[in-house]
Protein backbone atom coordinates (compact mmCIF):
# COMPACT_ATOMS: atom_id res chain seq x y z
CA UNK A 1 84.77 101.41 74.04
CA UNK A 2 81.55 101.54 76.00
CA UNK A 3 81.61 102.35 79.53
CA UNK A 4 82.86 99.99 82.38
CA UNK A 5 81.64 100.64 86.23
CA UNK A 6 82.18 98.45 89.51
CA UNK A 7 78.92 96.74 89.74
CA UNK A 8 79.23 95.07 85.84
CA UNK A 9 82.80 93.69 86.46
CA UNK A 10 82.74 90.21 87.86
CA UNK A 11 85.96 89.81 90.47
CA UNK A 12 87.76 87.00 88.16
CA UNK A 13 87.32 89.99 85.40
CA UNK A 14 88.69 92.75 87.27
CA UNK A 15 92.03 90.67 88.76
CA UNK A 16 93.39 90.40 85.03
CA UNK A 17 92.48 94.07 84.10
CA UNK A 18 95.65 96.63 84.68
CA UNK A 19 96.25 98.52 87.92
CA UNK A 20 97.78 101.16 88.65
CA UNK A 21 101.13 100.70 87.96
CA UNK A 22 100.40 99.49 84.67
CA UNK A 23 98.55 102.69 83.23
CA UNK A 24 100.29 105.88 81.95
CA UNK A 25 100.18 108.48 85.37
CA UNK A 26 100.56 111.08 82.82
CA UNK A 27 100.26 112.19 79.56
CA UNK A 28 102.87 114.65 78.80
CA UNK A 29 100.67 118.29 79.38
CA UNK A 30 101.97 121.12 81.75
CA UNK A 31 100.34 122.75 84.46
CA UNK A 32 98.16 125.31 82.90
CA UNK A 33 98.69 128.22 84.97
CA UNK A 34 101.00 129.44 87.63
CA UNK A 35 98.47 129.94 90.09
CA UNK A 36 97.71 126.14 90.07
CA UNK A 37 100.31 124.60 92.41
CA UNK A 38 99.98 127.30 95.17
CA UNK A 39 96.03 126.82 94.99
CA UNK A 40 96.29 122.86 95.47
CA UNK A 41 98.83 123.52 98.35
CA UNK A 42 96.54 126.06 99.83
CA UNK A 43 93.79 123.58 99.89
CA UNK A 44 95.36 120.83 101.62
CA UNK A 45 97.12 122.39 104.10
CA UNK A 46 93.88 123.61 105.53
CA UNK A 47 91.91 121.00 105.86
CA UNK A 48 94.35 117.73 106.76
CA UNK A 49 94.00 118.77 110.36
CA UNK A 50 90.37 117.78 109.61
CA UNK A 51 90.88 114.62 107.51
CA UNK A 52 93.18 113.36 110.28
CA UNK A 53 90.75 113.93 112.43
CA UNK A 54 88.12 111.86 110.20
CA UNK A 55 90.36 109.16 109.54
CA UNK A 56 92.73 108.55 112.63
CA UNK A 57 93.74 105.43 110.79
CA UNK A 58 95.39 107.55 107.86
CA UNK A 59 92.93 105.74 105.30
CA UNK A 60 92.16 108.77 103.12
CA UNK A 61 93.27 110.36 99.81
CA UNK A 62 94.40 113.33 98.20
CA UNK A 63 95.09 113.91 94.83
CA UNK A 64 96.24 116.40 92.25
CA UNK A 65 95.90 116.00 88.61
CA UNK A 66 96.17 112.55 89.36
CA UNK A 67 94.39 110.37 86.77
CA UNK A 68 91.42 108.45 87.88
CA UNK A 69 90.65 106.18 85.82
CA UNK A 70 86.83 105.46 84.96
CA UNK A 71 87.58 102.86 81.84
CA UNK A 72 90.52 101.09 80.06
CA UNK A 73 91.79 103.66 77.61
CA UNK A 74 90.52 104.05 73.96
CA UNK A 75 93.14 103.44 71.74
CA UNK A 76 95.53 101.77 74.66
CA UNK A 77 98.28 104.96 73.44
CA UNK A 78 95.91 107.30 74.39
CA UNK A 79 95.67 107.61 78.14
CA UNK A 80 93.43 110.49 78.29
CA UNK A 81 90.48 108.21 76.68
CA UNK A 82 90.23 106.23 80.03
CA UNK A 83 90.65 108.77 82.63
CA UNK A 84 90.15 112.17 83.82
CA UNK A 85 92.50 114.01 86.35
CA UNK A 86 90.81 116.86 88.41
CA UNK A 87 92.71 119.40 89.68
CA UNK A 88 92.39 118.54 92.92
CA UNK A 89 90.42 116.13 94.75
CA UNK A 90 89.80 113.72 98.11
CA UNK A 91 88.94 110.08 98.31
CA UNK A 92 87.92 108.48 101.72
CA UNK A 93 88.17 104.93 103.73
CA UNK A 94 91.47 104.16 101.19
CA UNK A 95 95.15 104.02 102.08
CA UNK A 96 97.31 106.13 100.76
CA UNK A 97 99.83 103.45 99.19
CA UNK A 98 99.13 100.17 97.58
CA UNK A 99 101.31 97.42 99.07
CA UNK A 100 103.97 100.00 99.97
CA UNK A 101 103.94 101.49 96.72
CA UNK A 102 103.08 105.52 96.04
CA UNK A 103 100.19 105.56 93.79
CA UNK A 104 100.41 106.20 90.64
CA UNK A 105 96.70 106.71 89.56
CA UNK A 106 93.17 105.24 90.58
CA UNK A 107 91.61 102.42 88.97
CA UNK A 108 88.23 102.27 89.72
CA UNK A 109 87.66 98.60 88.87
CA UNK A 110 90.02 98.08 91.70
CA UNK A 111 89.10 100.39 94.45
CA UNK A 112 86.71 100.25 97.32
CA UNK A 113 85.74 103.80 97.27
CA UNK A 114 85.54 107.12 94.76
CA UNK A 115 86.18 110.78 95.63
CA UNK A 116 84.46 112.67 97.62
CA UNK A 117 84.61 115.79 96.17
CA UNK A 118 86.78 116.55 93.07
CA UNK A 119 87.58 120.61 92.06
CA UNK A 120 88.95 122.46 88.79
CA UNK A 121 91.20 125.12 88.50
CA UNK A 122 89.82 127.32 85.10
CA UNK A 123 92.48 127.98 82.84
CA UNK A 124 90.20 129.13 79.74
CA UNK A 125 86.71 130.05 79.69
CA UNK A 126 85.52 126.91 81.59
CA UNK A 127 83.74 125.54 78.51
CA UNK A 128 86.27 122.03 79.16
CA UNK A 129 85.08 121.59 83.11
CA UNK A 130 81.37 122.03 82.14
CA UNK A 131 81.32 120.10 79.12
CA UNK A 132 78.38 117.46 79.26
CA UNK A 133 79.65 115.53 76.25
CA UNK A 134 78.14 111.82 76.78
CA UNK A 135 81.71 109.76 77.46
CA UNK A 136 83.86 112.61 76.32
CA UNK A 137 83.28 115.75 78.65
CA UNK A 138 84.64 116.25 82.17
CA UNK A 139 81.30 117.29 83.44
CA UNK A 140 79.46 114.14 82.06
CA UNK A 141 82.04 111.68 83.65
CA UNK A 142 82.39 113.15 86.92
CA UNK A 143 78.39 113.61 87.42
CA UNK A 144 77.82 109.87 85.28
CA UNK A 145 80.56 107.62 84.75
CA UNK A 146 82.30 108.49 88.14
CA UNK A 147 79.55 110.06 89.88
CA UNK A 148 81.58 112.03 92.37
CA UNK A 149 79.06 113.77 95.15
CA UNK A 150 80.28 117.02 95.11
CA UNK A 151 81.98 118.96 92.08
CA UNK A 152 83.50 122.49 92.01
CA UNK A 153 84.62 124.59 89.25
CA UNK A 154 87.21 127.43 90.24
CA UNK A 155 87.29 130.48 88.15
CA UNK A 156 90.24 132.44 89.44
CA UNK A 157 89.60 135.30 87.11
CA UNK A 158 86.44 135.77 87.88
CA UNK A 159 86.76 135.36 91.60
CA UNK A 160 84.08 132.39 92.07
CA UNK A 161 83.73 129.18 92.29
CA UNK A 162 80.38 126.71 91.13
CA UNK A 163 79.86 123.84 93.26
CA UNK A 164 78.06 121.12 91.92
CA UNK A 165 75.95 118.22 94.29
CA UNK A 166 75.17 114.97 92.67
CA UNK A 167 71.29 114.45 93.52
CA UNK A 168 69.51 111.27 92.13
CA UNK A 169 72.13 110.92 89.81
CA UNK A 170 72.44 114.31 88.08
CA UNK A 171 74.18 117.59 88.95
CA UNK A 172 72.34 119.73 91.01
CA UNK A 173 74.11 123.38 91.22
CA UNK A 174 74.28 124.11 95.01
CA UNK A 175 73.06 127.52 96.34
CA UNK A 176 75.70 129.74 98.78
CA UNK A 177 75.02 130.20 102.12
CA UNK A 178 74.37 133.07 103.93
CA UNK A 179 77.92 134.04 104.17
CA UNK A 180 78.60 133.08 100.25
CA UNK A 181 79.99 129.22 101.08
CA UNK A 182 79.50 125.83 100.18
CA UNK A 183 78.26 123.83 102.99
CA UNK A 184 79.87 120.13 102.06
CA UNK A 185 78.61 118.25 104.39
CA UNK A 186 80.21 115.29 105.04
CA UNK A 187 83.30 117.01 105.76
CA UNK A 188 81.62 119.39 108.23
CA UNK A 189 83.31 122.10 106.00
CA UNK A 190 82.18 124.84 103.79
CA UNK A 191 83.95 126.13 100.67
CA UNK A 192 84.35 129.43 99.22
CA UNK A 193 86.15 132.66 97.98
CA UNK A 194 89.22 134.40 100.08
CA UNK A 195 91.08 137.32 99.19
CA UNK A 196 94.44 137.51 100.59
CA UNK A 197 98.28 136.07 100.04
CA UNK A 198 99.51 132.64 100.15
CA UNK A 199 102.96 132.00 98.51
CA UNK A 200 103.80 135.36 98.01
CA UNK A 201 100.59 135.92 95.46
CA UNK A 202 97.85 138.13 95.92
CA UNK A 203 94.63 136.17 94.71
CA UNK A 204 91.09 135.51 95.35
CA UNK A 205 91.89 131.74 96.64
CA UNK A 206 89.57 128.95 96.90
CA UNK A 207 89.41 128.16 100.50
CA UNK A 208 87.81 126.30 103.70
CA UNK A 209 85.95 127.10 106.34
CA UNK A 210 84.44 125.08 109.49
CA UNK A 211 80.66 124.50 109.75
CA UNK A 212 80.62 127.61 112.13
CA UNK A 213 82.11 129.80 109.53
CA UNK A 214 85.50 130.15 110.78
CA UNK A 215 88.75 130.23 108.31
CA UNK A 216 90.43 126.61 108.18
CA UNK A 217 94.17 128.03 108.60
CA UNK A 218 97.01 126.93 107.39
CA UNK A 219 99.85 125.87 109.41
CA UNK A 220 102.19 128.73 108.61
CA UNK A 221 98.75 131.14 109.72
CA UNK A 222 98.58 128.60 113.09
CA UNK A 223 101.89 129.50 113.71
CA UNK A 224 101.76 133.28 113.67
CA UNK A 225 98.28 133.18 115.37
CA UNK A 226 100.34 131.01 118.43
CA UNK A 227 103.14 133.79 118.15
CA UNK A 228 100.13 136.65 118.65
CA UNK A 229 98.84 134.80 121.43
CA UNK A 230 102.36 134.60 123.27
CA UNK A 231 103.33 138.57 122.65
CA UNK A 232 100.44 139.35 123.93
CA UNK A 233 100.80 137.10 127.14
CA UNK A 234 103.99 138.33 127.26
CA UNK A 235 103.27 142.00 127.36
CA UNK A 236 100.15 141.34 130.08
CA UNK A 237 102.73 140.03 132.54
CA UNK A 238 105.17 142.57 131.89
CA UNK A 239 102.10 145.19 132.75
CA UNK A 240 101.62 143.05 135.97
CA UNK A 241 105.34 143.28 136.52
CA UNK A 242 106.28 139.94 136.05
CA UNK A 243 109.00 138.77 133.41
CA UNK A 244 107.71 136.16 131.13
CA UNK A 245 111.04 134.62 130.83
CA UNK A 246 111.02 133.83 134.37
C-alpha cells in the first residue's frame, strides 16, 4: 500500500480512517534487552524539568516503543506494516490524552504535530535502525515517510551514540561538539555518552546535558545534591558555633 502523509488526506478522508484506539498498540515482541527500560527512565527523568518548562500548558509527549503510525497497515493483521515504534521519543504542542483517554499509539493522519526527536536502543549490530529500505526500513521512514528532525541511534555496547539531523529532507549525520555532545537545538539541550549507575547498573548511558554543558540530573541526583548542600550548611554553622537545628 503506497504511502499516505498529512498534506494528501482531505479532512472528510481522514475522519473515517481509524484512530488510535482502533489500531493494534502492540504486536506481541519483548523488550530486547534489559538495559532498555532503565535507559528510557533515565532519559525522561532528566529532561521533564525542561519540557515543563517549554510547555507550561502540559501539551507535550513522550513515548516509548509506542507505535506511530505513518500508514494504515499492510495486510490489516499485520500491525508492524503501518507503523514504527522508536525506542524512545518526544512529540511537542500535543496533549498527552485524547478526550480523557491514555493513548494508545499516534496516528499521523490525525495529529497536529510529529516528534521531535525519536532514539534507538541497539540490540544487534544496528543493521535494523540504519536500514534505508524504501517503505520497509526504520531509517527510511523516520528520515522520509515521518521525517522526524532529529534521529539517534544508541549503541550501548559500543559506548556511542549517532545522531542524525534531517536537512532538506535527508539525513545529515551531526558532528559532536567540543565536549563529544549533540547540540539539539530546539530543546536547548545536548545529548551524549555518561558513564556511571542508574538503577543499580553500571553502563555507559545515553544522557542530557544543558546548552552550557552541565549534566541534566535526575531527581533522585537533585535530591542528594540538596542533601550535600544542607550538610555542608550544617557543618559551617556548627564551625561558627551555631546549631543548625535552632
Amino acid at each position: 500500500m503506497s504511502q499516505i502523509s498529512q498534506t494528501e488526506l482531505k479532512p472528510n478522508l481522514a475522519d473515517h480512517l481509524p484512530d488510535h484506539s482502533q489500531l493494534p498498540d502492540e504486536d506481541g515482541s519483548f523488550v530486547k534487552n534489559y538495559q532498555e527500560p532503565p535507559q528510557g527512565d533515565l532519559l525522561t527523568d532528566c529532561i521533564t524539568p525542561i519540557l515543563k518548562q517549554l510547555h507550561p500548558d502540559g501539551n507535550y509527549c513522550i513515548g516509548r516503543d509506542c507505535g506511530i503510525y505513518w500508514r494504515l497497515p499492510d495486510p490489516p493483521e499485520a500491525p508492524e506494516k503501518g507503523a514504527e515504534a522508536p525506542d524512545w521519543f518526544y512529540i511537542p504542542n500535543i496533549p498527552p490524552t485524547i478526550n480523557g483517554k491514555v493513548r494508545r499509539s499516534f496516528v499521523l493522519w490525525q495529529e497536529t504535530a510529529i516528534p521531535l526527536i525519536a532514539l534507538e536502543f541497539v540490540s544487534g549490530n544496528g543493521s535494523e535502525e540504519r536500514d534505508q529500505t524504501p517503505v520497509k526500513g526504520k531509517f527510511w521512514v523516520y528520515e522520509r515517510a515521518i521525517q522526524i528532525p532529529f534521529y539517534g541511534i544508541y549503541e550501548v555496547k559500543k559506548a556511542q551514540v549517532e545522531v542524525y539531523q534531517l536537512l532538506n529532507g535527508r539525513y545529515q549525520k551531526m558532528i559532536p561538539n567540543d565536549r563529544g555532545h549533540y547540540p539539539i537545538e530546539p530543546l536547548k539541550v545536548e545529548l551524549g555518552i555518561w558513564r556511571g549507575e542508574y538503577q543499580n547498573q553500571q553502563f555507559p548511558w545515553l544522557r542530557w546535558w544543558d546548552a552550557e554543558g552541565n549534566l541534566l540530573l535526575t531527581s533522585q541526583e537533585q535530591i542528594e545534591r540538596e542533601r550535600q548542600r544542607g550538610d555542608r550548611l550544617a557543618a559551617q554553622l556548627r564551625a561558627l558555633g551555631i546549631d543548625p537545628e535552632a
